[in-house]
C-alpha atoms as a PDB file:
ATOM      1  CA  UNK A   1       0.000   0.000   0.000  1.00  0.00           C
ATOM      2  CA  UNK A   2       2.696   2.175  -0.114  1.00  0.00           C
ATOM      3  CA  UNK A   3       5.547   3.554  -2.282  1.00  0.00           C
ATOM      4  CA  UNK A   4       9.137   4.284  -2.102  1.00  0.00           C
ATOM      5  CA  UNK A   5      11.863   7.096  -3.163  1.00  0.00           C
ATOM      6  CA  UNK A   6      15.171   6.350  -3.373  1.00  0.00           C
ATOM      7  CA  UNK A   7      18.723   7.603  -3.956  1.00  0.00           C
ATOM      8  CA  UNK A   8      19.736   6.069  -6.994  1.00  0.00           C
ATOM      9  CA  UNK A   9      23.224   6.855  -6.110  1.00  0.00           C
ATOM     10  CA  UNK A  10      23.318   5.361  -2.699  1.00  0.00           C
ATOM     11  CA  UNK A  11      20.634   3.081  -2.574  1.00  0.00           C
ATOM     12  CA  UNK A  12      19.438   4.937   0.481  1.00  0.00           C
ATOM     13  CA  UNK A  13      15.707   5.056   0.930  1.00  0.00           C
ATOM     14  CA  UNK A  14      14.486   8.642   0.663  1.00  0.00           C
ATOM     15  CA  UNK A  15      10.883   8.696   1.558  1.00  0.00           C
ATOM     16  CA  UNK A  16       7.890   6.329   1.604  1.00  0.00           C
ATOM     17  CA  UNK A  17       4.666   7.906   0.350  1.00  0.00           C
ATOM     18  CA  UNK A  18       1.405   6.508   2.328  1.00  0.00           C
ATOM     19  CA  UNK A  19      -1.980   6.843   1.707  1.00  0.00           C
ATOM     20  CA  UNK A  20      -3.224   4.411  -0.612  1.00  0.00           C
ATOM     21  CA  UNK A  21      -6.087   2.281   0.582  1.00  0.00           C
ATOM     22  CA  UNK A  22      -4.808  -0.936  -1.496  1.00  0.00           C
ATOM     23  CA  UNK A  23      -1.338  -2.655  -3.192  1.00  0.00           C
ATOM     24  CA  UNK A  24      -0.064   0.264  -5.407  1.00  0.00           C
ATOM     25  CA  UNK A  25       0.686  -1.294  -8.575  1.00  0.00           C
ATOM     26  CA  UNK A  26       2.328   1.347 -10.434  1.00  0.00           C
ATOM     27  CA  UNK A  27       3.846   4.562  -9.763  1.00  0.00           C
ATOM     28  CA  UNK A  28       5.877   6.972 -12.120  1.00  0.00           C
ATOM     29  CA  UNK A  29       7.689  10.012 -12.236  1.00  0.00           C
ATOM     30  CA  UNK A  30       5.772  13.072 -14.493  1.00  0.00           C
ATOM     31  CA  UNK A  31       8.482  14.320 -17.316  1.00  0.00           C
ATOM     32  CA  UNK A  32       9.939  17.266 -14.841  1.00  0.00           C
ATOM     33  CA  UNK A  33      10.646  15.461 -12.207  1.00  0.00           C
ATOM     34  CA  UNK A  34       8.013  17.200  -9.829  1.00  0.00           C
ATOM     35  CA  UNK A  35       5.619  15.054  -9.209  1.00  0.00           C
ATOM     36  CA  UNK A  36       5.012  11.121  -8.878  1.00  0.00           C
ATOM     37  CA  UNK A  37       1.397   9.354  -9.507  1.00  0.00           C
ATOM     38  CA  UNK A  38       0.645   5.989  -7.886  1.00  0.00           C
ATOM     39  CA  UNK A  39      -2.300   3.414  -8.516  1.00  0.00           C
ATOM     40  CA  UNK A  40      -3.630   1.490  -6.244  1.00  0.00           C
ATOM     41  CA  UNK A  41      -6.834   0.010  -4.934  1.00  0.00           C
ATOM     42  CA  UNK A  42      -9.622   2.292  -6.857  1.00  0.00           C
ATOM     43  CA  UNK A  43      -7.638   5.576  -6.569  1.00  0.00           C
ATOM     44  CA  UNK A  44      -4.561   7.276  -8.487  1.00  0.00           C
ATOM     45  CA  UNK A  45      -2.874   9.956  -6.349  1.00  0.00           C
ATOM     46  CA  UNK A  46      -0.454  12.245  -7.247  1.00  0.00           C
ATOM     47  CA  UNK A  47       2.086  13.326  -4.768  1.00  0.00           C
ATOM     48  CA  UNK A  48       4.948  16.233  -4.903  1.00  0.00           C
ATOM     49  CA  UNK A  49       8.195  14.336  -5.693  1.00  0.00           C
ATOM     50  CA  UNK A  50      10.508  16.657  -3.007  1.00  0.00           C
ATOM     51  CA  UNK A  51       8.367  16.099  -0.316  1.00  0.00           C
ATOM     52  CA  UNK A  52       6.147  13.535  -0.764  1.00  0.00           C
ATOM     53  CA  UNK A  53       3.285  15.751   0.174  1.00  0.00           C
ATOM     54  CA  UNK A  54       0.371  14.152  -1.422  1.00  0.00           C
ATOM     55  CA  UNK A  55      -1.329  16.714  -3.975  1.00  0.00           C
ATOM     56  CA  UNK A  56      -4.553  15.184  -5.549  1.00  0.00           C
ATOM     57  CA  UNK A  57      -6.302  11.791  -5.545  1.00  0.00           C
ATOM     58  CA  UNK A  58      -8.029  11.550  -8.740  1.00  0.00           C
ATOM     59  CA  UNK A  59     -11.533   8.693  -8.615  1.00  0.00           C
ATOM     60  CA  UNK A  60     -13.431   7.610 -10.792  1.00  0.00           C
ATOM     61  CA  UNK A  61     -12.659   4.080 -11.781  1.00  0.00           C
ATOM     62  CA  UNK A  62     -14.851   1.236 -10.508  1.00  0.00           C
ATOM     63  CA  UNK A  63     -12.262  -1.074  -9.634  1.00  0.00           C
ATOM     64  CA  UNK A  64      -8.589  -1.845  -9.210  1.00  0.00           C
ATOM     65  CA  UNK A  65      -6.441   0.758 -11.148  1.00  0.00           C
ATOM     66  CA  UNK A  66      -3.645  -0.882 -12.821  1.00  0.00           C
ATOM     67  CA  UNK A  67      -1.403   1.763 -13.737  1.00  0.00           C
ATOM     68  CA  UNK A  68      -1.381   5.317 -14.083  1.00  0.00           C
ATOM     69  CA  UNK A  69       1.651   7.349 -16.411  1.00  0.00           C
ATOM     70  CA  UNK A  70       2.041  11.387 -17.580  1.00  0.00           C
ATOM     71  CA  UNK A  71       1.965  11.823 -21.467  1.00  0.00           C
ATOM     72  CA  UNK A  72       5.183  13.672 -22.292  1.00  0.00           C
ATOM     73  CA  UNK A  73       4.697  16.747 -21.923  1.00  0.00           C
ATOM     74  CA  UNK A  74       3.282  16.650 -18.875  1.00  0.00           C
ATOM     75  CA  UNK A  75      -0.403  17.996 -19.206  1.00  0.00           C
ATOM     76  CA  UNK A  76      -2.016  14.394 -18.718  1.00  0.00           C
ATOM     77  CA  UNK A  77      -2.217  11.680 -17.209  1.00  0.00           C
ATOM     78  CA  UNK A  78      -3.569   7.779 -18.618  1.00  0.00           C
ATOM     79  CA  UNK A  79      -4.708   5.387 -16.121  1.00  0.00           C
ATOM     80  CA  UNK A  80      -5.893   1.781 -16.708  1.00  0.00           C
ATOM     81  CA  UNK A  81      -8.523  -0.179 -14.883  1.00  0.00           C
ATOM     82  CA  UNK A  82      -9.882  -3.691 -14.059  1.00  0.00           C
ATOM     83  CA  UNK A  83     -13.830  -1.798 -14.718  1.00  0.00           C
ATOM     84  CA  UNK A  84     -12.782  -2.643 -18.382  1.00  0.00           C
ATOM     85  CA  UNK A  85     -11.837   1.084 -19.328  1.00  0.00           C
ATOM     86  CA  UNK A  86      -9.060   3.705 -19.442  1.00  0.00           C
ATOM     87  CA  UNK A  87      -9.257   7.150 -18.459  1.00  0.00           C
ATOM     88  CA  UNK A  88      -7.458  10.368 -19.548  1.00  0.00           C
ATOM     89  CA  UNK A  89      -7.165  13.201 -16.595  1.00  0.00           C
ATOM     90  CA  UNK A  90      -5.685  16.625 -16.478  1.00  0.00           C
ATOM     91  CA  UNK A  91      -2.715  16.255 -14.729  1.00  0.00           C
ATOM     92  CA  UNK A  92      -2.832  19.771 -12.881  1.00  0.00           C
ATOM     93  CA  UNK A  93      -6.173  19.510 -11.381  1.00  0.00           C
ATOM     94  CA  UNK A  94      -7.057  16.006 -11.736  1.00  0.00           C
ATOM     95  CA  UNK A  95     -10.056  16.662 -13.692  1.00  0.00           C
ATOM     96  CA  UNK A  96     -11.479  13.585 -15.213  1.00  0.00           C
ATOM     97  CA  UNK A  97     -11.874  14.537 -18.758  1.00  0.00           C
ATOM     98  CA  UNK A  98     -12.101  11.109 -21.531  1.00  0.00           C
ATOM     99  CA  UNK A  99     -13.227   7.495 -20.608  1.00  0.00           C
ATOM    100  CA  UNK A 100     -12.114   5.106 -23.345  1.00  0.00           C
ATOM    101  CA  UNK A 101     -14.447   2.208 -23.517  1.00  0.00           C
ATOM    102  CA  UNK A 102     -14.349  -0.642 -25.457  1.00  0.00           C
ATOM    103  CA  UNK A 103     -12.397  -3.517 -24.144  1.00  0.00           C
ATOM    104  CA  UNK A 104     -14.369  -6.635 -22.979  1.00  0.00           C
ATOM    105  CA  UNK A 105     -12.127  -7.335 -19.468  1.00  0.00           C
ATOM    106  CA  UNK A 106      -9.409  -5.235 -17.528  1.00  0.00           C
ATOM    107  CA  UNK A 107      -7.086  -3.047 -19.021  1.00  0.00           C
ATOM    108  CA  UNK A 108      -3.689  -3.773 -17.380  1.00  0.00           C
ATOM    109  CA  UNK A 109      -2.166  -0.600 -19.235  1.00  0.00           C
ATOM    110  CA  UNK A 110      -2.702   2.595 -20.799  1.00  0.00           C
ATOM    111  CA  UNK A 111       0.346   4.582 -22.220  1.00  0.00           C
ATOM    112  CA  UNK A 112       0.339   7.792 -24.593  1.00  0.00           C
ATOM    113  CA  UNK A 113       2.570   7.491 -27.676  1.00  0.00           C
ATOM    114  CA  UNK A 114       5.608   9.767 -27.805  1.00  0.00           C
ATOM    115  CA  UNK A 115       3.555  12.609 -29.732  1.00  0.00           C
ATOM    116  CA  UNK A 116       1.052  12.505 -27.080  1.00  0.00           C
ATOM    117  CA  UNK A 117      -1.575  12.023 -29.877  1.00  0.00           C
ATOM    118  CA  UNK A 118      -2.884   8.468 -29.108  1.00  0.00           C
ATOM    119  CA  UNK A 119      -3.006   5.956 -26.241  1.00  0.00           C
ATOM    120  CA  UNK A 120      -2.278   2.382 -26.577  1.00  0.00           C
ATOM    121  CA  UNK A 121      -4.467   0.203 -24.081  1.00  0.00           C
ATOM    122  CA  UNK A 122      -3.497  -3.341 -22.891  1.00  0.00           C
ATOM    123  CA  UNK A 123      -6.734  -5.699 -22.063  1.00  0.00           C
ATOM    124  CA  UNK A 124      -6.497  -9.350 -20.940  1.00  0.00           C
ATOM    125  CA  UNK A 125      -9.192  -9.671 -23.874  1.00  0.00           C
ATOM    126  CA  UNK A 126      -6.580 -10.514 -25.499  1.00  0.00           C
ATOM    127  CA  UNK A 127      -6.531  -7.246 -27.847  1.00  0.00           C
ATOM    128  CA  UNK A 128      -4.817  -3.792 -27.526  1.00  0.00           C
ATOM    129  CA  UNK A 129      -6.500  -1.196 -28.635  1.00  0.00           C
ATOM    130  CA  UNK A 130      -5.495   2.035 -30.483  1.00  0.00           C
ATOM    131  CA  UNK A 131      -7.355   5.621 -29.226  1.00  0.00           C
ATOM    132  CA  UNK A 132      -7.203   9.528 -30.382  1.00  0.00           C
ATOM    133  CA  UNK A 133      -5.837  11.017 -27.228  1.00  0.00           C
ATOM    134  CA  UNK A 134      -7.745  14.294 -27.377  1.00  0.00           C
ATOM    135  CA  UNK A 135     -11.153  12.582 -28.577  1.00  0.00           C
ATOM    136  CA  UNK A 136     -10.998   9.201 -26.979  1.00  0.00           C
ATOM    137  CA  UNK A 137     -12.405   7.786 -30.019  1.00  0.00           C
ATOM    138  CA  UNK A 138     -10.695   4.293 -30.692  1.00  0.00           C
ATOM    139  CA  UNK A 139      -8.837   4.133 -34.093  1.00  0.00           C
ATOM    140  CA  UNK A 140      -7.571   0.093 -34.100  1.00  0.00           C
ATOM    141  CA  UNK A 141      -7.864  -2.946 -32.031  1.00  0.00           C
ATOM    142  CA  UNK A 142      -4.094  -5.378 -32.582  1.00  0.00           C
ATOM    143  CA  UNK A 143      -5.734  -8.745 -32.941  1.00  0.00           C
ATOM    144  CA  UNK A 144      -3.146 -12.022 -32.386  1.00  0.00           C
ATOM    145  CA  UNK A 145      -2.199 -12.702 -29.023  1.00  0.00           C
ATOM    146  CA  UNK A 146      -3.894 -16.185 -27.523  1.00  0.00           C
ATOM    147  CA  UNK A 147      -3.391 -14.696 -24.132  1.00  0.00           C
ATOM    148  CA  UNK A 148      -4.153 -12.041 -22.151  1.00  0.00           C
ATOM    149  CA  UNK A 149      -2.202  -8.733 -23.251  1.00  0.00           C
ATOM    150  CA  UNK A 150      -0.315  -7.174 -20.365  1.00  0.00           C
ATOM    151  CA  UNK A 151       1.728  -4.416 -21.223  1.00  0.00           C
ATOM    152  CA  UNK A 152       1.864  -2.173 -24.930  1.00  0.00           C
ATOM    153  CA  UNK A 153       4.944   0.389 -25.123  1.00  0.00           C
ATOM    154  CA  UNK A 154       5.211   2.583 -28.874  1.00  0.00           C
ATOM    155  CA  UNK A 155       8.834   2.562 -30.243  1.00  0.00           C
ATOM    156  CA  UNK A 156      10.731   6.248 -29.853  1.00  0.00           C
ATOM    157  CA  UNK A 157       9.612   7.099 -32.968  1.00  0.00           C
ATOM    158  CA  UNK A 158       6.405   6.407 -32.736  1.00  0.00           C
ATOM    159  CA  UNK A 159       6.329   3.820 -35.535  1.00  0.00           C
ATOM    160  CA  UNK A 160       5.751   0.628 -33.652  1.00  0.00           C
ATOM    161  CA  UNK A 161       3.961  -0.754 -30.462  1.00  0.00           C
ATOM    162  CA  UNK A 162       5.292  -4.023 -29.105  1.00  0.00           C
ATOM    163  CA  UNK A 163       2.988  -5.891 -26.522  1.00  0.00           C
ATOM    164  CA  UNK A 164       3.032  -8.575 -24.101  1.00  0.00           C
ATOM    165  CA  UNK A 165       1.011 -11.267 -23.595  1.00  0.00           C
ATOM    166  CA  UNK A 166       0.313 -14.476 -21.125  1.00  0.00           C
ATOM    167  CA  UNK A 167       0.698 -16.312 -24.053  1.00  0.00           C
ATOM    168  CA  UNK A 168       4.605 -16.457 -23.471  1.00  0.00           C
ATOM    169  CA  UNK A 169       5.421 -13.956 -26.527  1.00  0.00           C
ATOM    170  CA  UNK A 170       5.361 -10.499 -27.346  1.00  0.00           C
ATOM    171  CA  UNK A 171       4.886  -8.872 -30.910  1.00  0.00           C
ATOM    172  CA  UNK A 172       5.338  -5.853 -32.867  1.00  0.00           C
ATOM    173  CA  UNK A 173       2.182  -4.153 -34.633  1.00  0.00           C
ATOM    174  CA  UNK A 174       2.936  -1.243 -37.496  1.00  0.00           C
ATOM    175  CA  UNK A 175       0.467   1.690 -35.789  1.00  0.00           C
ATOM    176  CA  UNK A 176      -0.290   2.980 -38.999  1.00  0.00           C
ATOM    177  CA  UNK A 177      -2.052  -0.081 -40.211  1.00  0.00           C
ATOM    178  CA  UNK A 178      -2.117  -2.321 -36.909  1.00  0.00           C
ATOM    179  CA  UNK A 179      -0.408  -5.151 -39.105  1.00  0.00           C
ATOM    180  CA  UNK A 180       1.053  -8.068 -36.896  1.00  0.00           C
ATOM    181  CA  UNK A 181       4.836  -7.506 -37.809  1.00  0.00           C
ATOM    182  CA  UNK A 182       6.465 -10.227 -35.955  1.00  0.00           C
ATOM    183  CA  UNK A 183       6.081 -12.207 -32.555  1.00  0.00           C
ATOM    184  CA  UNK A 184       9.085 -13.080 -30.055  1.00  0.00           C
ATOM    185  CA  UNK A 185       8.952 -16.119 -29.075  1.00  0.00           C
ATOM    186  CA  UNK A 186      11.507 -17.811 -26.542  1.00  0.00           C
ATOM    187  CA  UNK A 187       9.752 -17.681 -23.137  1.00  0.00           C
ATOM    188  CA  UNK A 188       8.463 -20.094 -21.377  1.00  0.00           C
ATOM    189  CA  UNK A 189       5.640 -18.638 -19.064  1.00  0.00           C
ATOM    190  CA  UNK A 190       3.940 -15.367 -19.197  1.00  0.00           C
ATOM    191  CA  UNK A 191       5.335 -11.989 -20.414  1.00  0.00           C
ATOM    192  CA  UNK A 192       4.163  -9.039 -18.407  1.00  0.00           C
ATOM    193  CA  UNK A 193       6.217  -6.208 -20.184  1.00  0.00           C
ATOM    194  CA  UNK A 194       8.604  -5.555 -23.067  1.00  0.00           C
ATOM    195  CA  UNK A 195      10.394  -2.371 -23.632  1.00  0.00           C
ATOM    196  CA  UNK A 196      12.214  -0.465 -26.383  1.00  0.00           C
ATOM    197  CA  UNK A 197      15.975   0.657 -26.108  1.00  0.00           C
ATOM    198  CA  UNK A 198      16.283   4.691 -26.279  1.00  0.00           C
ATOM    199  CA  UNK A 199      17.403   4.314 -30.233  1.00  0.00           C
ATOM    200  CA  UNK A 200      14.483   1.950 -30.919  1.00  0.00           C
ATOM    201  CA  UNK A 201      16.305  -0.460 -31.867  1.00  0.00           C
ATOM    202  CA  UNK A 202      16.353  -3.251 -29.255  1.00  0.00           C
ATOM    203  CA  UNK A 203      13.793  -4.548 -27.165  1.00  0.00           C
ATOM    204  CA  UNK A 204      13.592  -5.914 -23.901  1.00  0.00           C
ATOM    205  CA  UNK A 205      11.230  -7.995 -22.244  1.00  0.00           C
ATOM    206  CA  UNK A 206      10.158 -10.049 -18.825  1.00  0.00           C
ATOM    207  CA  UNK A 207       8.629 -12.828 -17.967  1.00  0.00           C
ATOM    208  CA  UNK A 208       7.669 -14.804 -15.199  1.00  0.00           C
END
């Protein structure tokens, strides 16, 4: 129920920031460096990063909230739920201002592309999904995975979302066309997140 700050040099714990009602199951820095949003339980709070004052708790979701992040520059933030939706909020005042809706079970993620002008969603319907970030209206669904999807991530450029499933793989989708480009295969269990090198051109991912 809580999160941590640390010294990255040291290793020495810096603060612990308290208030969530349930496990916090993400938490992120926003762009600057100011500020930090956690999920956990039904809520998403943001706190101020130097003192770990919390700021704002934003509600709205119906159930667990699986992860909350800042789009790049800042101005938002994109949290994903177990009620089956994704939600867009402004990041200064924690107004609640898009719900995207159309996945058929939880959304496990929710991240903004580096442009800030869509959102990829995650859903353990087995499907990501593809949104307008300043409409909410849903441009694609990436169709392959036999498994629940657990984590999307666009490439630097913008050009390419990879995703990770339970089905022990992860593939890359072109997000112009949501074409199935190619699936990693090599795990044995589930893979809860892969991530793209600065340069774009490796990725990384885990499984359990």
């Amino acid at each position: 129920k809580t999160a941590k700050v640390w010294d990255t040099e040291t290793g020495k714990e810096l603060m612990t920031l308290k208030g969530h009602d349930g496990g916090v199951l993400s938490a992120m820095y926003s762009p600057d460096g100011a500020r930090i949003v956690t999920a956990g339980g039904n809520a998403v709070k943001v706190w101020d990063a130097n003192t770990g004052q919390e700021l704002m708790t934003l509600k709205g979701h119906d159930d667990s909230v699986r992860s909350a992040v800042y789009s790049a520059d800042g101005q938002r933030i994109v949290t994903a739920s177990a009620d089956e939706t994704a939600k867009v909020w402004e990041a200064n005042t924690g107004k609640e201002l898009l719900t995207l809706k159309g996945h058929e079970d939880q959304v496990w993620s929710a991240v903004y592309s580096p442009d800030g002008r869509r959102i990829v969603t995650a859903s353990f319907d087995k499907t990501a999904k593809v949104w307008e970030a300043e409409t909410g209206k849903e441009l694609m669904t990436l169709k392959g995975h036999e498994g629940w999807v657990m984590s999307a991530a666009w490439s630097p450029d913008g050009q390419w979302i990879v995703t990770a499933s339970a089905d022990e793989t992860a593939k890359v989708w072109d997000t112009e066309t949501g074409k199935e480009l190619m699936t990693l295969k090599g795990h044995d269990d589930w893979v809860y997140s892969a991530a793209w090198s600065p340069d774009g051109q490796w990725i990384v991912t885990a499984s359990s």
